[in-house]
Protein backbone atom coordinates (compact mmCIF):
# COMPACT_ATOMS: atom_id res chain seq x y z
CA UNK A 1 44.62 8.95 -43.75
CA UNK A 2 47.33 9.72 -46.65
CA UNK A 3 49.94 10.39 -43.46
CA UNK A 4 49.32 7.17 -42.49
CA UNK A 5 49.26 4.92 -45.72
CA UNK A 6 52.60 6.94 -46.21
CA UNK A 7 54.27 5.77 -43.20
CA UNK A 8 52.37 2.42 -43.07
CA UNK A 9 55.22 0.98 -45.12
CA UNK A 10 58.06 2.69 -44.00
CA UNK A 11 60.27 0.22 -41.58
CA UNK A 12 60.62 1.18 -37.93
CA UNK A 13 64.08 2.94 -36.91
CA UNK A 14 65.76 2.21 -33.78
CA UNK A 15 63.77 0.06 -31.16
CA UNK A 16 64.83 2.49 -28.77
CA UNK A 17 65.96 5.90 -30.18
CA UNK A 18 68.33 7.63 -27.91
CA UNK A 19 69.87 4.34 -26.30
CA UNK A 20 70.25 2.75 -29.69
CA UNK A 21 71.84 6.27 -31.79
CA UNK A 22 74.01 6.95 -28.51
CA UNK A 23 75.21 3.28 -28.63
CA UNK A 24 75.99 3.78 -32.66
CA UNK A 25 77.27 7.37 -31.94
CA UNK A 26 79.66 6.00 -29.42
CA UNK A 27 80.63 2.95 -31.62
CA UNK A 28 81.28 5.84 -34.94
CA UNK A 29 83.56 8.24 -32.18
CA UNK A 30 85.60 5.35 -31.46
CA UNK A 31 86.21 4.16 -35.18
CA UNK A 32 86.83 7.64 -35.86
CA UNK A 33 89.30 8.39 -33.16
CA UNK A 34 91.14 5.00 -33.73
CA UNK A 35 91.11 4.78 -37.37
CA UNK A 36 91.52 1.24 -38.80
CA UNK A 37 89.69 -0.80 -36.28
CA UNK A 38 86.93 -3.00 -36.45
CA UNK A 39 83.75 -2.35 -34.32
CA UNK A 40 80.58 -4.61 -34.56
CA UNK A 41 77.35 -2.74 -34.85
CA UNK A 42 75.86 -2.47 -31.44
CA UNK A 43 72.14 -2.62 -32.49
CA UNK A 44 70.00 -4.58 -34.71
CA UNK A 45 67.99 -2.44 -37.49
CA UNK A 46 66.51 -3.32 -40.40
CA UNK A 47 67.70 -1.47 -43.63
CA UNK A 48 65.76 -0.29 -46.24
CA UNK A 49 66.30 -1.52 -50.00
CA UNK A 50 69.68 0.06 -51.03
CA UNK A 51 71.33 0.28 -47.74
CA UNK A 52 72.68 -2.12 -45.18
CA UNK A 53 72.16 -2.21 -40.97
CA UNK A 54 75.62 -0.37 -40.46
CA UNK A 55 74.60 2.32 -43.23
CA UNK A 56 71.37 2.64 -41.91
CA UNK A 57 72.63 3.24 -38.48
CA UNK A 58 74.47 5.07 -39.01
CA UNK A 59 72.47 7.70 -41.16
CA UNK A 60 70.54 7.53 -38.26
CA UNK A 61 72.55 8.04 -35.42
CA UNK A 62 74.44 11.07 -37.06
CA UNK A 63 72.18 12.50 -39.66
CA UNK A 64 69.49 15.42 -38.77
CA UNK A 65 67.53 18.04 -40.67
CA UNK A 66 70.67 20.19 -40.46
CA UNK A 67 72.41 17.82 -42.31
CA UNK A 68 72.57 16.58 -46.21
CA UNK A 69 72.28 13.02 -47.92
CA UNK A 70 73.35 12.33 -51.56
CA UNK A 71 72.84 8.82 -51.97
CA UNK A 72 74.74 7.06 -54.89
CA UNK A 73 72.65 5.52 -58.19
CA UNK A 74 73.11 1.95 -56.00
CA UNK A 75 71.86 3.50 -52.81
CA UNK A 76 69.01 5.60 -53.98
CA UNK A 77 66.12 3.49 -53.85
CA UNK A 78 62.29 4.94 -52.83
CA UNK A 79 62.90 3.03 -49.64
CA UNK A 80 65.77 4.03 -48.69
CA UNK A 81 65.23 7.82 -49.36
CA UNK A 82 61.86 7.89 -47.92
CA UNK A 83 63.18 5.82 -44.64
CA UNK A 84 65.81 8.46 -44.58
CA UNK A 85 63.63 11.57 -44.69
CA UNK A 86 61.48 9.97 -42.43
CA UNK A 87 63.77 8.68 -39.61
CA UNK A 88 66.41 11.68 -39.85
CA UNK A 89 64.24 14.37 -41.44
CA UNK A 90 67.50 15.35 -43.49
CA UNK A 91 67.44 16.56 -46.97
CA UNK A 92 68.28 14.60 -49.92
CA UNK A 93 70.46 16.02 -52.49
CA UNK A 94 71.35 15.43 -56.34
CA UNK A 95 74.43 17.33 -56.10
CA UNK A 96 77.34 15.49 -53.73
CA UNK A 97 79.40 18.92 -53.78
CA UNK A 98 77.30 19.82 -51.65
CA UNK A 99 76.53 16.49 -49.29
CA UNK A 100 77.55 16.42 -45.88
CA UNK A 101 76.78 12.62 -45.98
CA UNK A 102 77.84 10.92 -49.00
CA UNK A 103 76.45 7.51 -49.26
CA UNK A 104 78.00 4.50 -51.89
CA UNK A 105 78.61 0.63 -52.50
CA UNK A 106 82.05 0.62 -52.81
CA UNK A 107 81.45 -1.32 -56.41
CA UNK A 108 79.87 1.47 -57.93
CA UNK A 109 81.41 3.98 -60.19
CA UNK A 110 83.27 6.26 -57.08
CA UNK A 111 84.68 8.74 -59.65
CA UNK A 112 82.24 11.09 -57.47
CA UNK A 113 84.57 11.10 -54.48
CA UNK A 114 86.97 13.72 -56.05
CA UNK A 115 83.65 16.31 -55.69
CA UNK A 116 83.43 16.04 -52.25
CA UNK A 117 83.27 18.97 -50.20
CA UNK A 118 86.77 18.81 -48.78
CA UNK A 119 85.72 22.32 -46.18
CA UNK A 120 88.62 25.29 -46.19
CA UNK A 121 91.10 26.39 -43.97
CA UNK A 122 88.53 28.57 -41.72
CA UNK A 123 86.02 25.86 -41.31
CA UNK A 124 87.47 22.17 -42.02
CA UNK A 125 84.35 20.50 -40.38
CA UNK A 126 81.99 21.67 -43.18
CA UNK A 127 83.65 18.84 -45.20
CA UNK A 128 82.02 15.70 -46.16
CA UNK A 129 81.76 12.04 -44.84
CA UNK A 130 81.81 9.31 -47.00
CA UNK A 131 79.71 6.54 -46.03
CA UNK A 132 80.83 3.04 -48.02
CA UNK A 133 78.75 0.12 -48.14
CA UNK A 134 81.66 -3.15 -48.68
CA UNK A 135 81.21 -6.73 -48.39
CA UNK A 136 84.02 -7.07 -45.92
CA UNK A 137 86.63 -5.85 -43.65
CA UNK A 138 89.26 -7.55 -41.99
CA UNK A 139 92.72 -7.05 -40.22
CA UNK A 140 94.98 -7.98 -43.08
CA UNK A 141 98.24 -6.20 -44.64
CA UNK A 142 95.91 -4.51 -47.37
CA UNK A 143 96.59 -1.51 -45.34
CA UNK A 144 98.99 -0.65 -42.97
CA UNK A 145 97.70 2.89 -40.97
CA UNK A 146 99.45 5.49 -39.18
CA UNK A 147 98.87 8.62 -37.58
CA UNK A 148 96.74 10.15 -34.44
CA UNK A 149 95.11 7.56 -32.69
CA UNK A 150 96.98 4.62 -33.49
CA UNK A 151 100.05 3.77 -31.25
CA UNK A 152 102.28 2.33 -33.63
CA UNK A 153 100.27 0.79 -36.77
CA UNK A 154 96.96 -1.23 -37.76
CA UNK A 155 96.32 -3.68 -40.34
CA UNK A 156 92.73 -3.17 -42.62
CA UNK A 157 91.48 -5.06 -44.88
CA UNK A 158 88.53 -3.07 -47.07
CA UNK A 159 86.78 -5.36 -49.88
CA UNK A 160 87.00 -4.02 -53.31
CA UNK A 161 88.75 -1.10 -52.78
CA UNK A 162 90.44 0.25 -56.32
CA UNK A 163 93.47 2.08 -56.90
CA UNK A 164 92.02 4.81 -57.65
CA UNK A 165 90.35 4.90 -54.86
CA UNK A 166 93.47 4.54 -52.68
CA UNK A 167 95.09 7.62 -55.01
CA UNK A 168 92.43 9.99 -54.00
CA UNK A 169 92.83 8.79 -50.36
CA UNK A 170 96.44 9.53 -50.65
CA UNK A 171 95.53 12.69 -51.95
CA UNK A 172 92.78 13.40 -49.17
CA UNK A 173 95.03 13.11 -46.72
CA UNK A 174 97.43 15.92 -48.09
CA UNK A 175 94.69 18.49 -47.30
CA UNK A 176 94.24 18.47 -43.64
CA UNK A 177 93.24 20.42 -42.06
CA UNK A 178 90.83 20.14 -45.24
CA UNK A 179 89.44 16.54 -46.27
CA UNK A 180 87.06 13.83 -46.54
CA UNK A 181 86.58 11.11 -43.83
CA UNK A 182 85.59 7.63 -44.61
CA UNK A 183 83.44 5.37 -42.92
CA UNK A 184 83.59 1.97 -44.03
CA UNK A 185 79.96 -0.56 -43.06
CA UNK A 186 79.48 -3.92 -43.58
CA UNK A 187 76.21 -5.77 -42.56
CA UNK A 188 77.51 -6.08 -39.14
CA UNK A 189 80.82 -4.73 -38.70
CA UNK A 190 82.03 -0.61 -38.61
CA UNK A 191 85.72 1.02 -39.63
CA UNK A 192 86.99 4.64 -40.40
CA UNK A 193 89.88 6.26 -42.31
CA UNK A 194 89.93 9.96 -40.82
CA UNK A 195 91.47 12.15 -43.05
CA UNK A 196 95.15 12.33 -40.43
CA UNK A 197 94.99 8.74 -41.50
CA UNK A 198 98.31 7.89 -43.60
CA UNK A 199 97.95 4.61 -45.39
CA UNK A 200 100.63 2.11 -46.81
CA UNK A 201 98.83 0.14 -49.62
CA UNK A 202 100.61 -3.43 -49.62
């Protein structure tokens, strides 16, 4: 009986869990592999207080028990860290040095970003992936992008990004093999920065 008046208020995950995570999956590869671009979310999830549908989806499609969650003071909420240990079964950490998932609204305090695990020249994939929640992305000259996966260059617009932010990205980008990618989620819409991503700030 406790199971169950645990779970009884937990919202439901994907209406259908491996079409719906490869559909998100396949939607995150592509924003990943052609960085700047704006995808729409393919499903339609509710998100728990604290998160939005894109966020939640894509926790979900990506996330496992293998994997850790920091979620930022904004993001943190009972729902959204019990829907999270629920759905992906993945611990949730205090510490983002040592998230594999980092989860913020992009108007928070981001000063966090710069302890990110960044991985090391013998295993680059044990870095993190920052997950930002923004109001709005768009195809304007905020950014112009260059690098593998984009022919020539592509146009982002990211809501409420700072400078500081954009110094750190700079920054980011220096370590590759090493560094952090970003994944930016609206309500409804999906775009990524990998870290070969170089970025002209207009």
């Amino acid at each position: 009986m406790t199971l169950n008046a645990q779970t009884s208020d937990l919202l439901p995950g994907f209406d259908h869990a491996a079409f719906d995570s490869n559909a998100v999956f396949r939607v995150l590869l592509d924003a990943m592999s052609r960085p700047g671009r704006i995808y729409d979310l393919p499903v339609h999830i509710t998100a728990p207080d604290g998160l939005n549908a894109s966020a939640t989806a894509t926790l979900l499609a990506m996330a496992d028990m293998d994997t850790t969650i920091w979620l930022s003071p904004g993001c943190a909420t009972k729902a959204a860290t019990a829907h999270l240990k629920f759905h992906c079964g993945s611990p949730i950490t205090t510490n983002v040095a040592k998230a594999d998932f980092a989860v913020a609204r992009c108007d928070e305090d981001l000063s966090f970003i710069t302890e990110l695990s960044v991985g090391n020249a013998e295993y680059p994939d044990q870095s993190a992936t920052l997950i930002l929640l923004v109001d709005d992305v768009s195809e304007s000259t905020e950014m112009i992008c260059r690098g593998p996966g984009i022919k020539d260059t592509h146009n982002l617009a990211v809501a409420g990004l700072t400078p500081a932010f954009h110094a750190w990205r700079a920054e980011n980008h220096h370590l590759f093999p090493c560094g952090v990618d970003v994944i930016f989620v609206t309500d409804t819409k999906i775009a990524a920065l990998s870290r070969t991503t170089r970025i002209e700030v207009k």
